[in-house]
PDB file of N, CA and C in Angstrom:
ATOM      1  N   UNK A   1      99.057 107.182  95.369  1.00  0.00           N
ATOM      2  CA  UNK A   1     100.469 107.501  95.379  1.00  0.00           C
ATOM      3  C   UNK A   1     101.110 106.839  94.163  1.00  0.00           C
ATOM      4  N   UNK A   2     102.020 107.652  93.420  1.00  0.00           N
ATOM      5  CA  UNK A   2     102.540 106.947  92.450  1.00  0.00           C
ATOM      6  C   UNK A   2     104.199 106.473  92.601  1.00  0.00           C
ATOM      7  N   UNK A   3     105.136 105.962  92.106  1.00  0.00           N
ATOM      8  CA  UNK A   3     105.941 105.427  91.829  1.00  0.00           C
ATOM      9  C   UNK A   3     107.163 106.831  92.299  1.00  0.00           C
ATOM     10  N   UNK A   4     106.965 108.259  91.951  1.00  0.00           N
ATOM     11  CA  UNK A   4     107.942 109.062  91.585  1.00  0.00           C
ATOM     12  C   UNK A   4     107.360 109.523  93.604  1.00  0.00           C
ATOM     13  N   UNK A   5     105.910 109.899  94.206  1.00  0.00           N
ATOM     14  CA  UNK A   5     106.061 110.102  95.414  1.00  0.00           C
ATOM     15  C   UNK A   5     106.609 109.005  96.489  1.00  0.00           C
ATOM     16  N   UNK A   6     106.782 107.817  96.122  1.00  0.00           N
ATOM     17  CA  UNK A   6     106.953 106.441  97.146  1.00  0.00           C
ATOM     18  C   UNK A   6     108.275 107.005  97.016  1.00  0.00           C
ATOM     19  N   UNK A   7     109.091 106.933  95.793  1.00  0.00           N
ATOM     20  CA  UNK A   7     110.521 106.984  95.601  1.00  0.00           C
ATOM     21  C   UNK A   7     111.051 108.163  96.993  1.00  0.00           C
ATOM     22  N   UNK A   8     110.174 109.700  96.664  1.00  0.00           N
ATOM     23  CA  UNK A   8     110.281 110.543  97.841  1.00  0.00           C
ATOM     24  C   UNK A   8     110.271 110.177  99.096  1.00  0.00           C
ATOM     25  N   UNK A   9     109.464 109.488  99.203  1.00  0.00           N
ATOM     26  CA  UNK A   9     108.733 109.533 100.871  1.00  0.00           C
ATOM     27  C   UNK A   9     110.121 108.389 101.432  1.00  0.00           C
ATOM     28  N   UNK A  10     110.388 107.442 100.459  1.00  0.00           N
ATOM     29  CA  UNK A  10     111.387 106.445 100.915  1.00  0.00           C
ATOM     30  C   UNK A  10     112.944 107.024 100.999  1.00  0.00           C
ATOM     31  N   UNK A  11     112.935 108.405 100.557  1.00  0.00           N
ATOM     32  CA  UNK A  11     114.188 108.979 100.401  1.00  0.00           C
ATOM     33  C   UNK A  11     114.556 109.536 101.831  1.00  0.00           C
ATOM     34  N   UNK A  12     113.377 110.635 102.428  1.00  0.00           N
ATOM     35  CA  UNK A  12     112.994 111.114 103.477  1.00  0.00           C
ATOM     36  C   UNK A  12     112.998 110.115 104.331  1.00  0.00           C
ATOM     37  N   UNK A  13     112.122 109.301 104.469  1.00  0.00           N
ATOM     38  CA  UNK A  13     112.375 108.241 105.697  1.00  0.00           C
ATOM     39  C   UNK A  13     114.037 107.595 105.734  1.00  0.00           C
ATOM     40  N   UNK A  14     114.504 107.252 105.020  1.00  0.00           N
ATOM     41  CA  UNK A  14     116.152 106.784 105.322  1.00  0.00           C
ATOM     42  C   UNK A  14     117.148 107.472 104.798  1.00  0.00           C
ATOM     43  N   UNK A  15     116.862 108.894 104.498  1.00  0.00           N
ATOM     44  CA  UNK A  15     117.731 109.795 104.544  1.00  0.00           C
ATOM     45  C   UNK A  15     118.477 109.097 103.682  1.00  0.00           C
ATOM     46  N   UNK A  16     118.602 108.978 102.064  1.00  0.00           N
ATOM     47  CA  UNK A  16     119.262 108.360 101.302  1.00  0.00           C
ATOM     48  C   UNK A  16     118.839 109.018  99.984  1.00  0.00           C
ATOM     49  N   UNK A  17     119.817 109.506  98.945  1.00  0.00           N
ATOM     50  CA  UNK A  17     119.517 109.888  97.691  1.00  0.00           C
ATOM     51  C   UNK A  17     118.194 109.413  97.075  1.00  0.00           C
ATOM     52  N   UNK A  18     117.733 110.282  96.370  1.00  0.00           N
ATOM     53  CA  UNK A  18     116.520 109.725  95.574  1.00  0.00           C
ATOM     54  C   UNK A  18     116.600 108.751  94.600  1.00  0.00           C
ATOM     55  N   UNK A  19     118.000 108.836  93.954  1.00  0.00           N
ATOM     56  CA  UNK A  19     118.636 107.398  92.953  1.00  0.00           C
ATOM     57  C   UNK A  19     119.248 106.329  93.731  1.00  0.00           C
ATOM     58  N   UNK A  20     119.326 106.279  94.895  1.00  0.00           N
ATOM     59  CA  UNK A  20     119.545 105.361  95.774  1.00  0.00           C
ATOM     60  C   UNK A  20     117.903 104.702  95.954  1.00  0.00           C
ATOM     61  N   UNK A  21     117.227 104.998  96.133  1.00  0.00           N
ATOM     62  CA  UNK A  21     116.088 104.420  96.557  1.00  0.00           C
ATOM     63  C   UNK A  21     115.465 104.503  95.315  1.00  0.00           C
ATOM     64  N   UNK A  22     115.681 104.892  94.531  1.00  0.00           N
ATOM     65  CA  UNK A  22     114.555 104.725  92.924  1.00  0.00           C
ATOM     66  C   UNK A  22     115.229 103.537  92.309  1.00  0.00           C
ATOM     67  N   UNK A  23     116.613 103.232  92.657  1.00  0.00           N
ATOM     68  CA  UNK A  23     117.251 101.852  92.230  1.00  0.00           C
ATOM     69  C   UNK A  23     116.812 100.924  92.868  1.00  0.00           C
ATOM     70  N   UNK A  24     116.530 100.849  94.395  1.00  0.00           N
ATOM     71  CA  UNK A  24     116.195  99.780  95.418  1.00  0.00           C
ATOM     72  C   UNK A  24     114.314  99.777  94.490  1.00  0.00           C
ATOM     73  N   UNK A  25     114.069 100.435  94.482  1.00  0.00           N
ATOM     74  CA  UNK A  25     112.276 100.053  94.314  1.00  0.00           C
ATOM     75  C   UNK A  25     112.210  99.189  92.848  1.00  0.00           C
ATOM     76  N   UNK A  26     112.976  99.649  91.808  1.00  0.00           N
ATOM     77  CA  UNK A  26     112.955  98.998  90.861  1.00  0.00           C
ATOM     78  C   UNK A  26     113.486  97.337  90.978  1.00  0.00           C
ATOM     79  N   UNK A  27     114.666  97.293  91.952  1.00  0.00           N
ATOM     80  CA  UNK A  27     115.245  96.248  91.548  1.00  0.00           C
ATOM     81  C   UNK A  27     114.175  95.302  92.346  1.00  0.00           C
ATOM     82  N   UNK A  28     113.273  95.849  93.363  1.00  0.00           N
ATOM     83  CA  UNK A  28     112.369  95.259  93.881  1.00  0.00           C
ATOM     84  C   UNK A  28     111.540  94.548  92.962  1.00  0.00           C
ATOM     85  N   UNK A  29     110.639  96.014  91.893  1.00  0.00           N
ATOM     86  CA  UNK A  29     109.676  95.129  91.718  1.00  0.00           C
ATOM     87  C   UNK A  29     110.238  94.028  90.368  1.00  0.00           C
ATOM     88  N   UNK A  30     111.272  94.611  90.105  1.00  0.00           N
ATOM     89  CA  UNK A  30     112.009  93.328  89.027  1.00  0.00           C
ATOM     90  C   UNK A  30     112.082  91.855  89.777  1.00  0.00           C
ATOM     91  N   UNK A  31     112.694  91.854  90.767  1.00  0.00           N
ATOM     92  CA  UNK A  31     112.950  90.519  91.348  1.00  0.00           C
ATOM     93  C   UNK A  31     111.473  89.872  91.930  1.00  0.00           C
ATOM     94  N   UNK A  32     110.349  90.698  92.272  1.00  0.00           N
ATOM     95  CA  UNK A  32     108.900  89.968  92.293  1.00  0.00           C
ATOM     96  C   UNK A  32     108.400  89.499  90.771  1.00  0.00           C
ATOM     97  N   UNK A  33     108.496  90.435  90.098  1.00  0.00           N
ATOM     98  CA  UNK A  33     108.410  90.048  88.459  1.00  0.00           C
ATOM     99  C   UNK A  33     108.924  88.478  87.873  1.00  0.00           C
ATOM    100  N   UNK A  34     110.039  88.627  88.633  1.00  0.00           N
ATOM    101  CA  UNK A  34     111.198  87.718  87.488  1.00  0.00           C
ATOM    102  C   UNK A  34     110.313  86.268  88.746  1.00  0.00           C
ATOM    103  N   UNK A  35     109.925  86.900  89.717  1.00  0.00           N
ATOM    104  CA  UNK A  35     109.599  85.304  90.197  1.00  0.00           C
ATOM    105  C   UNK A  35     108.424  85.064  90.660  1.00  0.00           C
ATOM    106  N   UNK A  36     107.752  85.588  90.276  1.00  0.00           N
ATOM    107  CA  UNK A  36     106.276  85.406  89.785  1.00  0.00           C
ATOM    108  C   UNK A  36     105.864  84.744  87.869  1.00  0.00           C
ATOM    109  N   UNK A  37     106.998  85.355  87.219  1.00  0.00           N
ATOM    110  CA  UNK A  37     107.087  84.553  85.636  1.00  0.00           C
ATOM    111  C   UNK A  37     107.368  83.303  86.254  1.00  0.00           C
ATOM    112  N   UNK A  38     108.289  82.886  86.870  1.00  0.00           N
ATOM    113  CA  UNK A  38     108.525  81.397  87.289  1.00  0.00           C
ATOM    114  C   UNK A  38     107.858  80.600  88.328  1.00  0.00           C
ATOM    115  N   UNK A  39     106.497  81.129  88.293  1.00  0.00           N
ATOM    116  CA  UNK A  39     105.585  80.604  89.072  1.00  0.00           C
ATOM    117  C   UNK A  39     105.968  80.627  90.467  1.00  0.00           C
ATOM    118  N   UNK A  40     107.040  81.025  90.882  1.00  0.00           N
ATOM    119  CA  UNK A  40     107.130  81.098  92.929  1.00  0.00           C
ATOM    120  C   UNK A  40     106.277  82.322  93.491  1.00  0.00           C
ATOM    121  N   UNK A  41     106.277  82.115  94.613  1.00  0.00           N
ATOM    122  CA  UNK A  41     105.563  82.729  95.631  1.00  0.00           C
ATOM    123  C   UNK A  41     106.861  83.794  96.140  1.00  0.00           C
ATOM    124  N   UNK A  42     106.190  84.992  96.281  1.00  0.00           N
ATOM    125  CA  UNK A  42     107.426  86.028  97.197  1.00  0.00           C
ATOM    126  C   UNK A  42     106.693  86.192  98.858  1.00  0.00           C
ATOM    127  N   UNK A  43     107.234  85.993  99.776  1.00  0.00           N
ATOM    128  CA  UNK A  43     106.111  86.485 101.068  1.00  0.00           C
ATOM    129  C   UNK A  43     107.286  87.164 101.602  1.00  0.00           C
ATOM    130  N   UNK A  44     106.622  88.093 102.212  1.00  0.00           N
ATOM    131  CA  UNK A  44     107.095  89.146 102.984  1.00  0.00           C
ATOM    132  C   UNK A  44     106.355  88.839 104.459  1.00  0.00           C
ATOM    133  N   UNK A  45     107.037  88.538 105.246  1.00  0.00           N
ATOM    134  CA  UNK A  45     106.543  88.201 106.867  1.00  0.00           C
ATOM    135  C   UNK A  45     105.918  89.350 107.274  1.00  0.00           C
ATOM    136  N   UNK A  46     104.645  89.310 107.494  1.00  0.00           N
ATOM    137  CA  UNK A  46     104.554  90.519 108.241  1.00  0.00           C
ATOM    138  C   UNK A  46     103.339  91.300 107.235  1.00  0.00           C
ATOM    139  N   UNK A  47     104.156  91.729 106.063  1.00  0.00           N
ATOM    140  CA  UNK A  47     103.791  93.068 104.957  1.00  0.00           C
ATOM    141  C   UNK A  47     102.411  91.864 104.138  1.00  0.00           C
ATOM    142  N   UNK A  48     102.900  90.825 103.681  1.00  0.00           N
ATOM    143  CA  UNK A  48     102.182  90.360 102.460  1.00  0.00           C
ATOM    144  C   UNK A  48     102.916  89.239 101.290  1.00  0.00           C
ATOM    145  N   UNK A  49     102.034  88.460 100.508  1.00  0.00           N
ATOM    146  CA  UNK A  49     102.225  86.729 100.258  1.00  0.00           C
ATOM    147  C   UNK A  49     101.869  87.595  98.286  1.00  0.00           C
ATOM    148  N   UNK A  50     102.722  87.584  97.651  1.00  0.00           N
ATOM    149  CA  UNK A  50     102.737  87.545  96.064  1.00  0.00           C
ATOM    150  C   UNK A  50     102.648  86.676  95.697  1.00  0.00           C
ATOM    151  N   UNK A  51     101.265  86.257  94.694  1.00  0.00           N
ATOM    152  CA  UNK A  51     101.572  84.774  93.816  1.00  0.00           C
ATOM    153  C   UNK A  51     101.055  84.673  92.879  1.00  0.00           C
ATOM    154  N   UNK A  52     101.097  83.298  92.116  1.00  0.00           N
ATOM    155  CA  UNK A  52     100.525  83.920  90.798  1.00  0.00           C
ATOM    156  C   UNK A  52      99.340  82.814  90.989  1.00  0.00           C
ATOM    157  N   UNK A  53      97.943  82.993  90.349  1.00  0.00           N
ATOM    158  CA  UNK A  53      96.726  82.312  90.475  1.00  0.00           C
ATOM    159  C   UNK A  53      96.417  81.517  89.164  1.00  0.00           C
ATOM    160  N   UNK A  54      95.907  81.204  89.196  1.00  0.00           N
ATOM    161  CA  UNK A  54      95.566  80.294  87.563  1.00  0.00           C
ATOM    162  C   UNK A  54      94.069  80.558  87.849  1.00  0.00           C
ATOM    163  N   UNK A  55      93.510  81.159  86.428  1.00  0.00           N
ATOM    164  CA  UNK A  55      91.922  81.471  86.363  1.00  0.00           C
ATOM    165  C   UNK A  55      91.840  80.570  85.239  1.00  0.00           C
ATOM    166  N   UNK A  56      90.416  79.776  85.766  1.00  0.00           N
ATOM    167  CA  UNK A  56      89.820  78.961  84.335  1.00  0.00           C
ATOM    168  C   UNK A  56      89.151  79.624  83.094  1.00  0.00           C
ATOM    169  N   UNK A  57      89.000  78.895  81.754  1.00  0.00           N
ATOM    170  CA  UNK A  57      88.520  79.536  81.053  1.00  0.00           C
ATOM    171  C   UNK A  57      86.925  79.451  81.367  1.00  0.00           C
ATOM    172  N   UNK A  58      85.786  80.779  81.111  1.00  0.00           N
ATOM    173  CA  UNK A  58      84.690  80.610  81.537  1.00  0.00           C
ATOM    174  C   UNK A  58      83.860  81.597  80.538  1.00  0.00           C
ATOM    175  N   UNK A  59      82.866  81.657  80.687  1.00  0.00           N
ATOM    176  CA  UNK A  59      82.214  82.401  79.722  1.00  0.00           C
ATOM    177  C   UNK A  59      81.746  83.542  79.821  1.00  0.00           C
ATOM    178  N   UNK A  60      81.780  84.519  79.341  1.00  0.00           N
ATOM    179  CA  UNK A  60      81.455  86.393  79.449  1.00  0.00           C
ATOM    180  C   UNK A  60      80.286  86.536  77.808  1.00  0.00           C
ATOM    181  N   UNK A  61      79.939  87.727  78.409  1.00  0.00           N
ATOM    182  CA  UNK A  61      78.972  88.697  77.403  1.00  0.00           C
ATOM    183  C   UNK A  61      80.332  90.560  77.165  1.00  0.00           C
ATOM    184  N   UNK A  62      80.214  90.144  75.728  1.00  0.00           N
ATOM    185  CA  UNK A  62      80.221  91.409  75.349  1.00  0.00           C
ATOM    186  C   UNK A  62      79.642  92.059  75.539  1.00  0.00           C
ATOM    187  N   UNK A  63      80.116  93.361  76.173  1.00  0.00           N
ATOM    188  CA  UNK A  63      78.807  94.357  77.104  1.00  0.00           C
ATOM    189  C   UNK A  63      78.360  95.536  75.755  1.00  0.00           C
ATOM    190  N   UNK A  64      79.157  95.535  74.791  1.00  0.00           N
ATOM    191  CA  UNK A  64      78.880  96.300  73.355  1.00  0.00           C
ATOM    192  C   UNK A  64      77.900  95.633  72.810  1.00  0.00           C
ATOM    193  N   UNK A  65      77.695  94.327  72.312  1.00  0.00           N
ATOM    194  CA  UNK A  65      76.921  93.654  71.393  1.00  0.00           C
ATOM    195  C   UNK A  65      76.015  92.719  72.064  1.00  0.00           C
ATOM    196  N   UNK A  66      76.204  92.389  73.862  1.00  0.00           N
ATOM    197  CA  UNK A  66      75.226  91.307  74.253  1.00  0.00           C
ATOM    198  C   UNK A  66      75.986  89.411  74.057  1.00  0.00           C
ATOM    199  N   UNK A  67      76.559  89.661  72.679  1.00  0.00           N
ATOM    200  CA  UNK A  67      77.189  87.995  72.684  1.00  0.00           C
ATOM    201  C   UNK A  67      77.893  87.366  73.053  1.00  0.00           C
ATOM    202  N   UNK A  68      77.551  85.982  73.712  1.00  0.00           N
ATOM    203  CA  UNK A  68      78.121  85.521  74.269  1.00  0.00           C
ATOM    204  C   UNK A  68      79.806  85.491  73.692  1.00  0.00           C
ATOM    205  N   UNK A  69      80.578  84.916  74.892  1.00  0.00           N
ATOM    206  CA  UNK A  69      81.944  84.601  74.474  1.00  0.00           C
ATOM    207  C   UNK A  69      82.629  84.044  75.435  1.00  0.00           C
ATOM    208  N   UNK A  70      83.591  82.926  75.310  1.00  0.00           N
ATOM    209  CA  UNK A  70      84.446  82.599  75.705  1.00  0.00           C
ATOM    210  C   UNK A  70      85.595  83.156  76.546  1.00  0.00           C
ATOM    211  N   UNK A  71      86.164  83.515  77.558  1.00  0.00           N
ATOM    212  CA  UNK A  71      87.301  83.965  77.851  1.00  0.00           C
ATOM    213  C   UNK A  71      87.827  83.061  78.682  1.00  0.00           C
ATOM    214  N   UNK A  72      89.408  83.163  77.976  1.00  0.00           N
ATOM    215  CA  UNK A  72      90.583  81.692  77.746  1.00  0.00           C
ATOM    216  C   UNK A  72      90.966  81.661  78.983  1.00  0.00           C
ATOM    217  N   UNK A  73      91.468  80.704  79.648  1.00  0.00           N
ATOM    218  CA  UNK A  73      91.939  80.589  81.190  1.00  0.00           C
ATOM    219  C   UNK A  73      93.617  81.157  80.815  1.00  0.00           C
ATOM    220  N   UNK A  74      93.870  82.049  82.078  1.00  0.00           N
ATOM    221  CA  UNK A  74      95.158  82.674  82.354  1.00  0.00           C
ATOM    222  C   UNK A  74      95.847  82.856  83.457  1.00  0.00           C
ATOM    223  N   UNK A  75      96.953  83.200  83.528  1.00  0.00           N
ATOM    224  CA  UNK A  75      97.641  83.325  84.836  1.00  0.00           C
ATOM    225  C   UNK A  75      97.436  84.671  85.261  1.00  0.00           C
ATOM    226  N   UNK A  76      96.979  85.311  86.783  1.00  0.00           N
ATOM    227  CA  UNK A  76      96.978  86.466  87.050  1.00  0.00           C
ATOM    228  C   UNK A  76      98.006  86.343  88.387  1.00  0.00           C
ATOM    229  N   UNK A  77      98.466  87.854  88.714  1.00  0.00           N
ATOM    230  CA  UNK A  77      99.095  87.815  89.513  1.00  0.00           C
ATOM    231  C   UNK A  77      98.168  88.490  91.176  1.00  0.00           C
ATOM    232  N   UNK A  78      98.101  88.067  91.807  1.00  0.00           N
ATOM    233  CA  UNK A  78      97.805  87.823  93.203  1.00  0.00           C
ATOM    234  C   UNK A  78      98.785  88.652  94.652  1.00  0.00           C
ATOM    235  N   UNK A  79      98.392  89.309  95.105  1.00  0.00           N
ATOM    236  CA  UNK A  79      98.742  90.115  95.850  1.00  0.00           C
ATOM    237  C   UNK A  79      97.887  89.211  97.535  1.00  0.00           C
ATOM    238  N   UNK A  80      98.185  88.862  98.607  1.00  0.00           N
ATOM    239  CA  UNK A  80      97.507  88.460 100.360  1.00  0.00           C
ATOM    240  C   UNK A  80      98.101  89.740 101.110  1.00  0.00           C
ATOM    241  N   UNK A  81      97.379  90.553 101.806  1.00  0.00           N
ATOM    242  CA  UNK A  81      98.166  91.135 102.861  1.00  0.00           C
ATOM    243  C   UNK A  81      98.304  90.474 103.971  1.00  0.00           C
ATOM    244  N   UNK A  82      99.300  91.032 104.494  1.00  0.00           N
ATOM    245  CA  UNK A  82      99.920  89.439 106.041  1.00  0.00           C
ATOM    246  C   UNK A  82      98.754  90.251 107.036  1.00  0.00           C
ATOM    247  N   UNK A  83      99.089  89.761 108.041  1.00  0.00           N
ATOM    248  CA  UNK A  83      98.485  90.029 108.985  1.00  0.00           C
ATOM    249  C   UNK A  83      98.914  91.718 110.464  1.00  0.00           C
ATOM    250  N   UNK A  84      99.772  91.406 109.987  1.00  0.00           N
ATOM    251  CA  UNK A  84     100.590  92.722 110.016  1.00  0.00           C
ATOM    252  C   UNK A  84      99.704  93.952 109.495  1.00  0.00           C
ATOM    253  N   UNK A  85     100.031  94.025 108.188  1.00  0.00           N
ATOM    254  CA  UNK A  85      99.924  94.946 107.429  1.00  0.00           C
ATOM    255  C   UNK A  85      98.196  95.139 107.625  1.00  0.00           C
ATOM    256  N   UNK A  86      97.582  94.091 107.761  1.00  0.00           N
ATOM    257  CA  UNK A  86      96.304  94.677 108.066  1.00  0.00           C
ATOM    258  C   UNK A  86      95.576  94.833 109.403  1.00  0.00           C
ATOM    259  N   UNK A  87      96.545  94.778 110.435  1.00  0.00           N
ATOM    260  CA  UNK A  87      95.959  95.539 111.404  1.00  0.00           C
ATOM    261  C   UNK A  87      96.869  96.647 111.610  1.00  0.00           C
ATOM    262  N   UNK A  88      97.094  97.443 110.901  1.00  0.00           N
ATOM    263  CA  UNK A  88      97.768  98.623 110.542  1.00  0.00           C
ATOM    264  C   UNK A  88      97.252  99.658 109.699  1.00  0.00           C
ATOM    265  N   UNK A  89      96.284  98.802 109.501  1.00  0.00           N
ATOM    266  CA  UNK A  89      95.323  99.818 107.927  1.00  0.00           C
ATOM    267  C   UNK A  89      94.040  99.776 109.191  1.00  0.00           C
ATOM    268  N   UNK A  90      93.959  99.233 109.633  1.00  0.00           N
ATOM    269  CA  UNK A  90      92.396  99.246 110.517  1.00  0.00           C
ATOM    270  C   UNK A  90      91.788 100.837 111.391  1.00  0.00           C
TER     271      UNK A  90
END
């Protein structure tokens, strides 16, 4: 599902303009964005726990050439589903 059917399906379920709810999804994933850059945690009770992880730097093979290499430690972002949400997918 992409971004333009969620916007639909969320229009239909609360009976609300499609720029009404294409504003709510954005300002969503802006405000997980803006606080995930500042290292907090977003949890959603229920749905799921956003955070950001710290990966060390460790060592890889170029799968083109075989040689070894370095890759630098970084911040990734991290998605938990609650407990909710996954006995709902079951």
């Amino acid at each position: 599902m992409n971004k333009a059917k969620l916007v639909e399906l969320m229009a239909k379920h609360t009976k609300l303009p499609k720029s009404n709810c294409k504003d709510c999804l954005e300002a969503f994933i802006t405000t997980v964005t803006n606080a995930l850059k500042q290292n907090k945690s977003v949890v959603l009770t229920g749905f799921g726990t956003f955070t950001v992880m710290k990966r060390k730097k460790r060592m890889g093979v170029n799968p083109a050439t075989g040689a070894k290499m370095e890759i630098p430690a970084k911040k990734v972002p991290k998605f938990k589903a609650g407990k909710t949400l996954k006995g709902m997918v079951k």
